[in-house]
Structure formats: C-alpha cells, structure tokens
N, C-alpha and C. Protein backbone atom coordinates (compact mmCIF):
# COMPACT_ATOMS: atom_id res chain seq x y z
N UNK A 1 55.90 62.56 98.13
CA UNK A 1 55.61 62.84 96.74
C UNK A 1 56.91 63.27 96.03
N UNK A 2 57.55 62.58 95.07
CA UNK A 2 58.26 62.63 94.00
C UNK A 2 58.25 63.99 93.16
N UNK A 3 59.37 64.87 93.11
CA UNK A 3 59.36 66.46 92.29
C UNK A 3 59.44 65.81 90.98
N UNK A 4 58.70 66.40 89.93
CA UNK A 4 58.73 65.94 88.55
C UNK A 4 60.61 66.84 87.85
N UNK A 5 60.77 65.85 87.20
CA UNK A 5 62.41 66.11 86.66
C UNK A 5 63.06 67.37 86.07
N UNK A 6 62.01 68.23 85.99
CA UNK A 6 62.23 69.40 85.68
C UNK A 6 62.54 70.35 87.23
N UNK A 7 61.94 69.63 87.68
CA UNK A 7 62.06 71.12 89.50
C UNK A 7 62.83 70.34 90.14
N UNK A 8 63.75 69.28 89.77
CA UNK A 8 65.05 68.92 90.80
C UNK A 8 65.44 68.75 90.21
N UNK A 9 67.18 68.31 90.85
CA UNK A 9 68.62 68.24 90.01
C UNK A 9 68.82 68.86 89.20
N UNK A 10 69.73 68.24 88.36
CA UNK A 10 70.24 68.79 86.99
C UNK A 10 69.69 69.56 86.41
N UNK A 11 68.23 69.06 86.15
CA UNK A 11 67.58 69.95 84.75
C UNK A 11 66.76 70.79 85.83
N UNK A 12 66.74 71.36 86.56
CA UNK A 12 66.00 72.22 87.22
C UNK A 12 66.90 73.49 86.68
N UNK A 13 68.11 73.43 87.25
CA UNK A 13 68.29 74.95 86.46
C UNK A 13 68.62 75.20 84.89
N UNK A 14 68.70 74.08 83.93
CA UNK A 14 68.38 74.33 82.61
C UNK A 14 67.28 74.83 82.37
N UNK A 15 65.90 74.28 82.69
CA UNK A 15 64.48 74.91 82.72
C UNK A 15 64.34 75.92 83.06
N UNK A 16 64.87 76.27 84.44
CA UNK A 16 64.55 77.43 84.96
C UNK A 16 64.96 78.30 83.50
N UNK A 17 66.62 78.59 83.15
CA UNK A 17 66.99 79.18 81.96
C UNK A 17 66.31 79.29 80.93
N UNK A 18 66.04 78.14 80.43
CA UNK A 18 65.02 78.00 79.09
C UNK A 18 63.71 78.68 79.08
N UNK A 19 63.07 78.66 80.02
CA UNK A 19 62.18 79.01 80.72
C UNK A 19 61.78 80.37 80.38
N UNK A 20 63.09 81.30 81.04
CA UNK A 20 63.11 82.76 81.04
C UNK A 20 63.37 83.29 79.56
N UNK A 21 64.13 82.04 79.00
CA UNK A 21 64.45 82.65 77.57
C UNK A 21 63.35 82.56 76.35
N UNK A 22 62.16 81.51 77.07
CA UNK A 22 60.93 81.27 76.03
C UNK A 22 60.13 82.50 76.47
N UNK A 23 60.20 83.25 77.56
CA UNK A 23 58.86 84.51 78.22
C UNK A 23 59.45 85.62 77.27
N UNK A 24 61.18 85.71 77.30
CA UNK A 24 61.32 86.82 76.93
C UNK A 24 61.08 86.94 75.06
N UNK A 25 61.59 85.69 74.22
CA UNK A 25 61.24 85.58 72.79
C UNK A 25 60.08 85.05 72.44
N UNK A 26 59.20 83.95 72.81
CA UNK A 26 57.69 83.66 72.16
C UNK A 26 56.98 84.60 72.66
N UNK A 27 55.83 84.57 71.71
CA UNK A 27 54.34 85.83 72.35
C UNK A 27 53.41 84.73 71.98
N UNK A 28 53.17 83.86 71.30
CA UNK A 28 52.13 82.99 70.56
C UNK A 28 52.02 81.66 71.83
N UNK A 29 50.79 81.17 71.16
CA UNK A 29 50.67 79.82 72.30
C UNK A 29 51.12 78.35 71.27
N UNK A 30 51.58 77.70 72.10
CA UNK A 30 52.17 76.74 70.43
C UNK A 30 51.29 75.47 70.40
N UNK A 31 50.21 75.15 71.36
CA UNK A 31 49.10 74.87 71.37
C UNK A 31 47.68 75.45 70.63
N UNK A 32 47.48 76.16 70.87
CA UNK A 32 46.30 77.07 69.93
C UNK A 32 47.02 77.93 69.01
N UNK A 33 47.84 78.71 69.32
CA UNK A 33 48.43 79.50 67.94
C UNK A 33 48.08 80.97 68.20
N UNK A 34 47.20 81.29 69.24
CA UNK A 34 46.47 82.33 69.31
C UNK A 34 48.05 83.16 70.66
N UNK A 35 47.89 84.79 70.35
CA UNK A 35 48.37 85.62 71.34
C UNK A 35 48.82 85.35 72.85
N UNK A 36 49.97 85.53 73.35
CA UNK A 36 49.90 85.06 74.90
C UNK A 36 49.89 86.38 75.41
N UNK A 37 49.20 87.17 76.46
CA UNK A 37 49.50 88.23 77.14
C UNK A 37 49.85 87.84 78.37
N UNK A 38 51.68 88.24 78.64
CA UNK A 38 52.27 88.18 79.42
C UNK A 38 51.90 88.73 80.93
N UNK A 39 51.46 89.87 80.54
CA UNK A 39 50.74 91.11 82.17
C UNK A 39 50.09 89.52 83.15
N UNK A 40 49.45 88.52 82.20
CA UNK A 40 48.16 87.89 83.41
C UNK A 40 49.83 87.29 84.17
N UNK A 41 48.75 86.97 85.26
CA UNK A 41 49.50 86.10 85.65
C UNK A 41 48.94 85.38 86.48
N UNK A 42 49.37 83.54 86.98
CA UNK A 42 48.69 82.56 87.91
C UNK A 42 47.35 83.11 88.68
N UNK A 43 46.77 82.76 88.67
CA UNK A 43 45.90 81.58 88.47
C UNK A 43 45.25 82.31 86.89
N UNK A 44 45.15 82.95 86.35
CA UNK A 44 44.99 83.59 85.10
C UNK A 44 44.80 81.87 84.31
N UNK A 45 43.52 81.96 83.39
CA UNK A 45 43.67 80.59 82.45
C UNK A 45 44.14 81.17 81.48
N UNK A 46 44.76 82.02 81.06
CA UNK A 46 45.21 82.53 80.12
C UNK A 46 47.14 82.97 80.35
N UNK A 47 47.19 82.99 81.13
CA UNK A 47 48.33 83.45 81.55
C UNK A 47 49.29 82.25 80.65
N UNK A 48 50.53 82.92 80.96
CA UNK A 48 51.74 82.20 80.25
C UNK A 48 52.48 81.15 81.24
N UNK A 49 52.21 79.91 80.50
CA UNK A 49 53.23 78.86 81.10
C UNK A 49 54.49 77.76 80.45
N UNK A 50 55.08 77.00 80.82
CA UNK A 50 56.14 76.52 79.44
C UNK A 50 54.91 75.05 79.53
N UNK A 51 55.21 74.57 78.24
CA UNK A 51 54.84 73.57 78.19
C UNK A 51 55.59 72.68 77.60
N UNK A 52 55.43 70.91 77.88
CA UNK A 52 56.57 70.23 77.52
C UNK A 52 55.84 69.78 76.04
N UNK A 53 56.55 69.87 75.05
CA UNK A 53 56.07 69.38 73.63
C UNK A 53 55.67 68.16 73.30
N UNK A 54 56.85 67.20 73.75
CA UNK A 54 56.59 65.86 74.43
C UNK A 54 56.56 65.47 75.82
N UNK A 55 55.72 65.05 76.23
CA UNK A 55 55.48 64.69 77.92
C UNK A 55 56.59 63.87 78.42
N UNK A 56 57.38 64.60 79.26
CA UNK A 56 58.23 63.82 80.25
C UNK A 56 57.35 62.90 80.57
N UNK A 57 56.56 62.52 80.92
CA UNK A 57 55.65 60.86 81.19
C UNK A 57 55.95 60.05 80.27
N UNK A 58 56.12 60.59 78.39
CA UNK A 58 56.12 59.89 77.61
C UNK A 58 57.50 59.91 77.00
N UNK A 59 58.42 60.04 77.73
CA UNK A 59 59.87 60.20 77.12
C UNK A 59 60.26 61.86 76.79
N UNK A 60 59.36 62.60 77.01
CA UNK A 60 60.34 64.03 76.62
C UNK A 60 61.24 64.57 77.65
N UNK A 61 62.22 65.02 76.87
CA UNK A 61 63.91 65.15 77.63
C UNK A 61 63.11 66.50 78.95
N UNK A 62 63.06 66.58 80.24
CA UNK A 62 62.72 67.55 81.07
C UNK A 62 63.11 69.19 80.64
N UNK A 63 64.10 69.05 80.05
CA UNK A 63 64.50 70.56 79.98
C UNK A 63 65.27 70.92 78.83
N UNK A 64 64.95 70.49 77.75
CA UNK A 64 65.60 70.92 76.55
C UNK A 64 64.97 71.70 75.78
N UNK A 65 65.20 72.82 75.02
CA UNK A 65 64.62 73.82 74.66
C UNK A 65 63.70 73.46 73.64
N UNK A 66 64.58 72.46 72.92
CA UNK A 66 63.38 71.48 71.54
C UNK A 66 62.16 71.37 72.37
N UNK A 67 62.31 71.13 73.59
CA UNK A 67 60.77 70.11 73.56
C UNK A 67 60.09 71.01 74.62
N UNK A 68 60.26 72.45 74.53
CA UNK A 68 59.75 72.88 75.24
C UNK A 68 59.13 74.35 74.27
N UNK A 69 57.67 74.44 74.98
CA UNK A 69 57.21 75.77 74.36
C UNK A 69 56.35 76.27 75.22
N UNK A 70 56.14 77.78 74.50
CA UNK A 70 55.25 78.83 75.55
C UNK A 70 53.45 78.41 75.14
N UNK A 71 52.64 78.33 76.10
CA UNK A 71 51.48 78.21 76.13
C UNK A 71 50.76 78.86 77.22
N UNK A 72 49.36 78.89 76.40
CA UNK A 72 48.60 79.10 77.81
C UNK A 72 48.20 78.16 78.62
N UNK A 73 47.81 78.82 80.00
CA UNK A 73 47.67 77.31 81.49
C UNK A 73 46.57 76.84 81.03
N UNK A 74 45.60 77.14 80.47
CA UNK A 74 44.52 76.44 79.98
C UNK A 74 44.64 75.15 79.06
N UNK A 75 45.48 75.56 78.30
CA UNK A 75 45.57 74.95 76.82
C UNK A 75 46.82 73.72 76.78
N UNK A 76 47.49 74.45 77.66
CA UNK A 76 48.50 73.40 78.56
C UNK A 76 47.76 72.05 79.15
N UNK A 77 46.44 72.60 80.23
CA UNK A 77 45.55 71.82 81.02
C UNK A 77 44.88 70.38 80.04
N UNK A 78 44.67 70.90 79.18
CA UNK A 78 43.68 70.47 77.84
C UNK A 78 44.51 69.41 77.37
N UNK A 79 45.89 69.67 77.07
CA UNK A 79 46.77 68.80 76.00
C UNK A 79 47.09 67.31 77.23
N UNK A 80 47.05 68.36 78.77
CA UNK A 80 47.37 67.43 79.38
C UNK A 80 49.07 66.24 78.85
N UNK A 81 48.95 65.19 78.78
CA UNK A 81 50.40 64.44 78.47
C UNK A 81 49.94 63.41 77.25
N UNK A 82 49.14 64.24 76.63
CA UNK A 82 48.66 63.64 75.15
C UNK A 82 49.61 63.80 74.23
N UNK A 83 49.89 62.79 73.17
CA UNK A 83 50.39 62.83 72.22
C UNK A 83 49.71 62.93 70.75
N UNK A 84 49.96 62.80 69.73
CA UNK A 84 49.10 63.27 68.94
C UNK A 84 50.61 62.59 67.24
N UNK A 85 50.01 61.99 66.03
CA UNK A 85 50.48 61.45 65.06
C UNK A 85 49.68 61.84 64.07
N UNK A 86 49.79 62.86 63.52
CA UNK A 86 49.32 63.63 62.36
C UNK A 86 49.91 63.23 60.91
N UNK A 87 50.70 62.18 60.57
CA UNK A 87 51.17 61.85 59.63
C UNK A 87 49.92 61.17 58.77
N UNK A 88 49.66 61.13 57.37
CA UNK A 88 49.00 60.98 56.35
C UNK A 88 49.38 59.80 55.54
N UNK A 89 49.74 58.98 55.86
CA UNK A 89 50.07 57.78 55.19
C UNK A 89 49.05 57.65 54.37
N UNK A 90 48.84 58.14 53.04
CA UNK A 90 47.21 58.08 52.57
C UNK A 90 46.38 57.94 53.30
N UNK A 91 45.69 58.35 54.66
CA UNK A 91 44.81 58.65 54.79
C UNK A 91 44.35 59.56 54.94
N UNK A 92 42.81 59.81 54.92
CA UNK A 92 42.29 61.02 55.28
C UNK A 92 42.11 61.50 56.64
N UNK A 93 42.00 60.70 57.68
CA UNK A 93 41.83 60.86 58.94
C UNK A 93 42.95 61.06 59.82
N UNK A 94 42.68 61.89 61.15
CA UNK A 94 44.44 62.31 62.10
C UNK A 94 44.58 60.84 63.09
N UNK A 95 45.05 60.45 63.55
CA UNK A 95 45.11 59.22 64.58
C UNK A 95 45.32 60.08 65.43
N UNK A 96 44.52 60.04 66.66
CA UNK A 96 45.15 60.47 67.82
C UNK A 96 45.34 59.53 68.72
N UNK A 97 46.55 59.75 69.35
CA UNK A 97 47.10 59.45 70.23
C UNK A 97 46.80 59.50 71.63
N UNK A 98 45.79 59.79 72.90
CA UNK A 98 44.90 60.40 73.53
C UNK A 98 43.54 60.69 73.35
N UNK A 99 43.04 61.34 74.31
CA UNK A 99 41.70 61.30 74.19
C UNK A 99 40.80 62.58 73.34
N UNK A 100 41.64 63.29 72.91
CA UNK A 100 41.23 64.30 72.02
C UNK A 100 41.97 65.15 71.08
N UNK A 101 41.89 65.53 70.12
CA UNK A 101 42.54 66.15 69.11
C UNK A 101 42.46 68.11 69.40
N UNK A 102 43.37 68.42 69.49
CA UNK A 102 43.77 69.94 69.78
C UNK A 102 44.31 70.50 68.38
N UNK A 103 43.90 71.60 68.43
CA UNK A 103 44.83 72.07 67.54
C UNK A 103 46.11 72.46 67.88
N UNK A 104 47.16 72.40 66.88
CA UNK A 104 48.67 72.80 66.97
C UNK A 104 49.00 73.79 65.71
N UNK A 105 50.16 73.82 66.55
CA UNK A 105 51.63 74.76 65.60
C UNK A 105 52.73 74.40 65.24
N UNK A 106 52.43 72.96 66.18
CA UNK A 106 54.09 72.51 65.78
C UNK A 106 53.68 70.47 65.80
N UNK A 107 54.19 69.93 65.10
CA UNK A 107 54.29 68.54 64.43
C UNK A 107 55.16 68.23 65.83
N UNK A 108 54.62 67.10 66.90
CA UNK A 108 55.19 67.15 68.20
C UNK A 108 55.85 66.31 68.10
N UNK A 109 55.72 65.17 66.87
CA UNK A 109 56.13 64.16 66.48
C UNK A 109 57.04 63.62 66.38
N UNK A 110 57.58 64.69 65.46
CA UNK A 110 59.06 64.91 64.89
C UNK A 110 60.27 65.09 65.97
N UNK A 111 59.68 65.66 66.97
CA UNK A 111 61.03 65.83 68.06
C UNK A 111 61.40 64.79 68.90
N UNK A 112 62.93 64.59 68.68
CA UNK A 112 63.41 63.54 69.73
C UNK A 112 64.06 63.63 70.96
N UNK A 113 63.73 62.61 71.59
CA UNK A 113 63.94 63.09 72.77
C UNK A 113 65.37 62.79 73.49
C-alpha cells in the first residue's frame, strides 16, 4: 500500500510544519464554521484534524498551507475528496461537484494548486 503524498518525502515534513502551525492559530472548522475544541483528541468525531481544501486525489498541492485547513474528523469524513463550484453565473442553484453539498467558509474553488 502506497503512503498518500503528504506522509512521505518532501512534503511530509512541510505538513508536518503547517500542520502544527494551523493547531496553534485556527480554533474554527473551515468546513462547518462551527468551534474546534482542541483538549478531544482521536478517535474524538469532533476532535481536530488538517484537512486538504482541495483533494490531493483532485490536484491539491499535498502540503501547502493555501490548501490546507483545520477541521473536524467528522466533517473532514463527510467532505470526503468532494469538490464543490459555487459560482452564480445567473443562476439560482449551487452545482455540486460530488455527491453532496456541505456547508463552507471558504470558496475551495478559487485556490490553485
């Protein structure tokens, strides 16, 4: 079994860094928007984990701080490696990209990878 690109080589210890530097400055989940309390921890569905903004499956860079944010393991679980196109080209409706629409905090769209 293949380590996903974040836990080997190169970008393993950028992440790791980024990582420590998203626990110690975010408190919010950038998935729901709601409080993270740091105390839980694993297996906690609430507990704090990084999440990738754009899915390394779908082109997001493994370890760059853009495309990375603090969430909960739940909400993390949920988004799974969904993408999501909230742009309004006159319409009224969201296109999703995946199999379900989440709420956000951040336009995932916009970031390149």
């Amino acid at each position: 079994m293949a380590l996903r690109a974040d836990r080997q080589g190169a970008h393993r210890v950028a992440f790791e860094k980024n990582r420590k530097r998203l626990l110690k400055t975010e408190n919010v989940c950038g998935i729901c928007g709601k409080p993270i309390d740091k105390r839980l921890k694993a297996p906690d569905p609430l507990s704090a984990v990084v999440d990738h903004i754009i899915p390394v499956s779908k082109g997001g860079h493994p370890s760059a701080i853009e495309n990375l944010q603090l969430a909960h393991w739940t909400c993390n679980r949920q988004k799974s490696d969904k993408l999501f196109n909230n742009k309004q080209d006159n319409k009224k409706d969201t296109k999703v990209l995946g199999n379900r629409n989440l709420p956000q905090s951040l336009n995932w769209t916009l970031y390149k990878a």
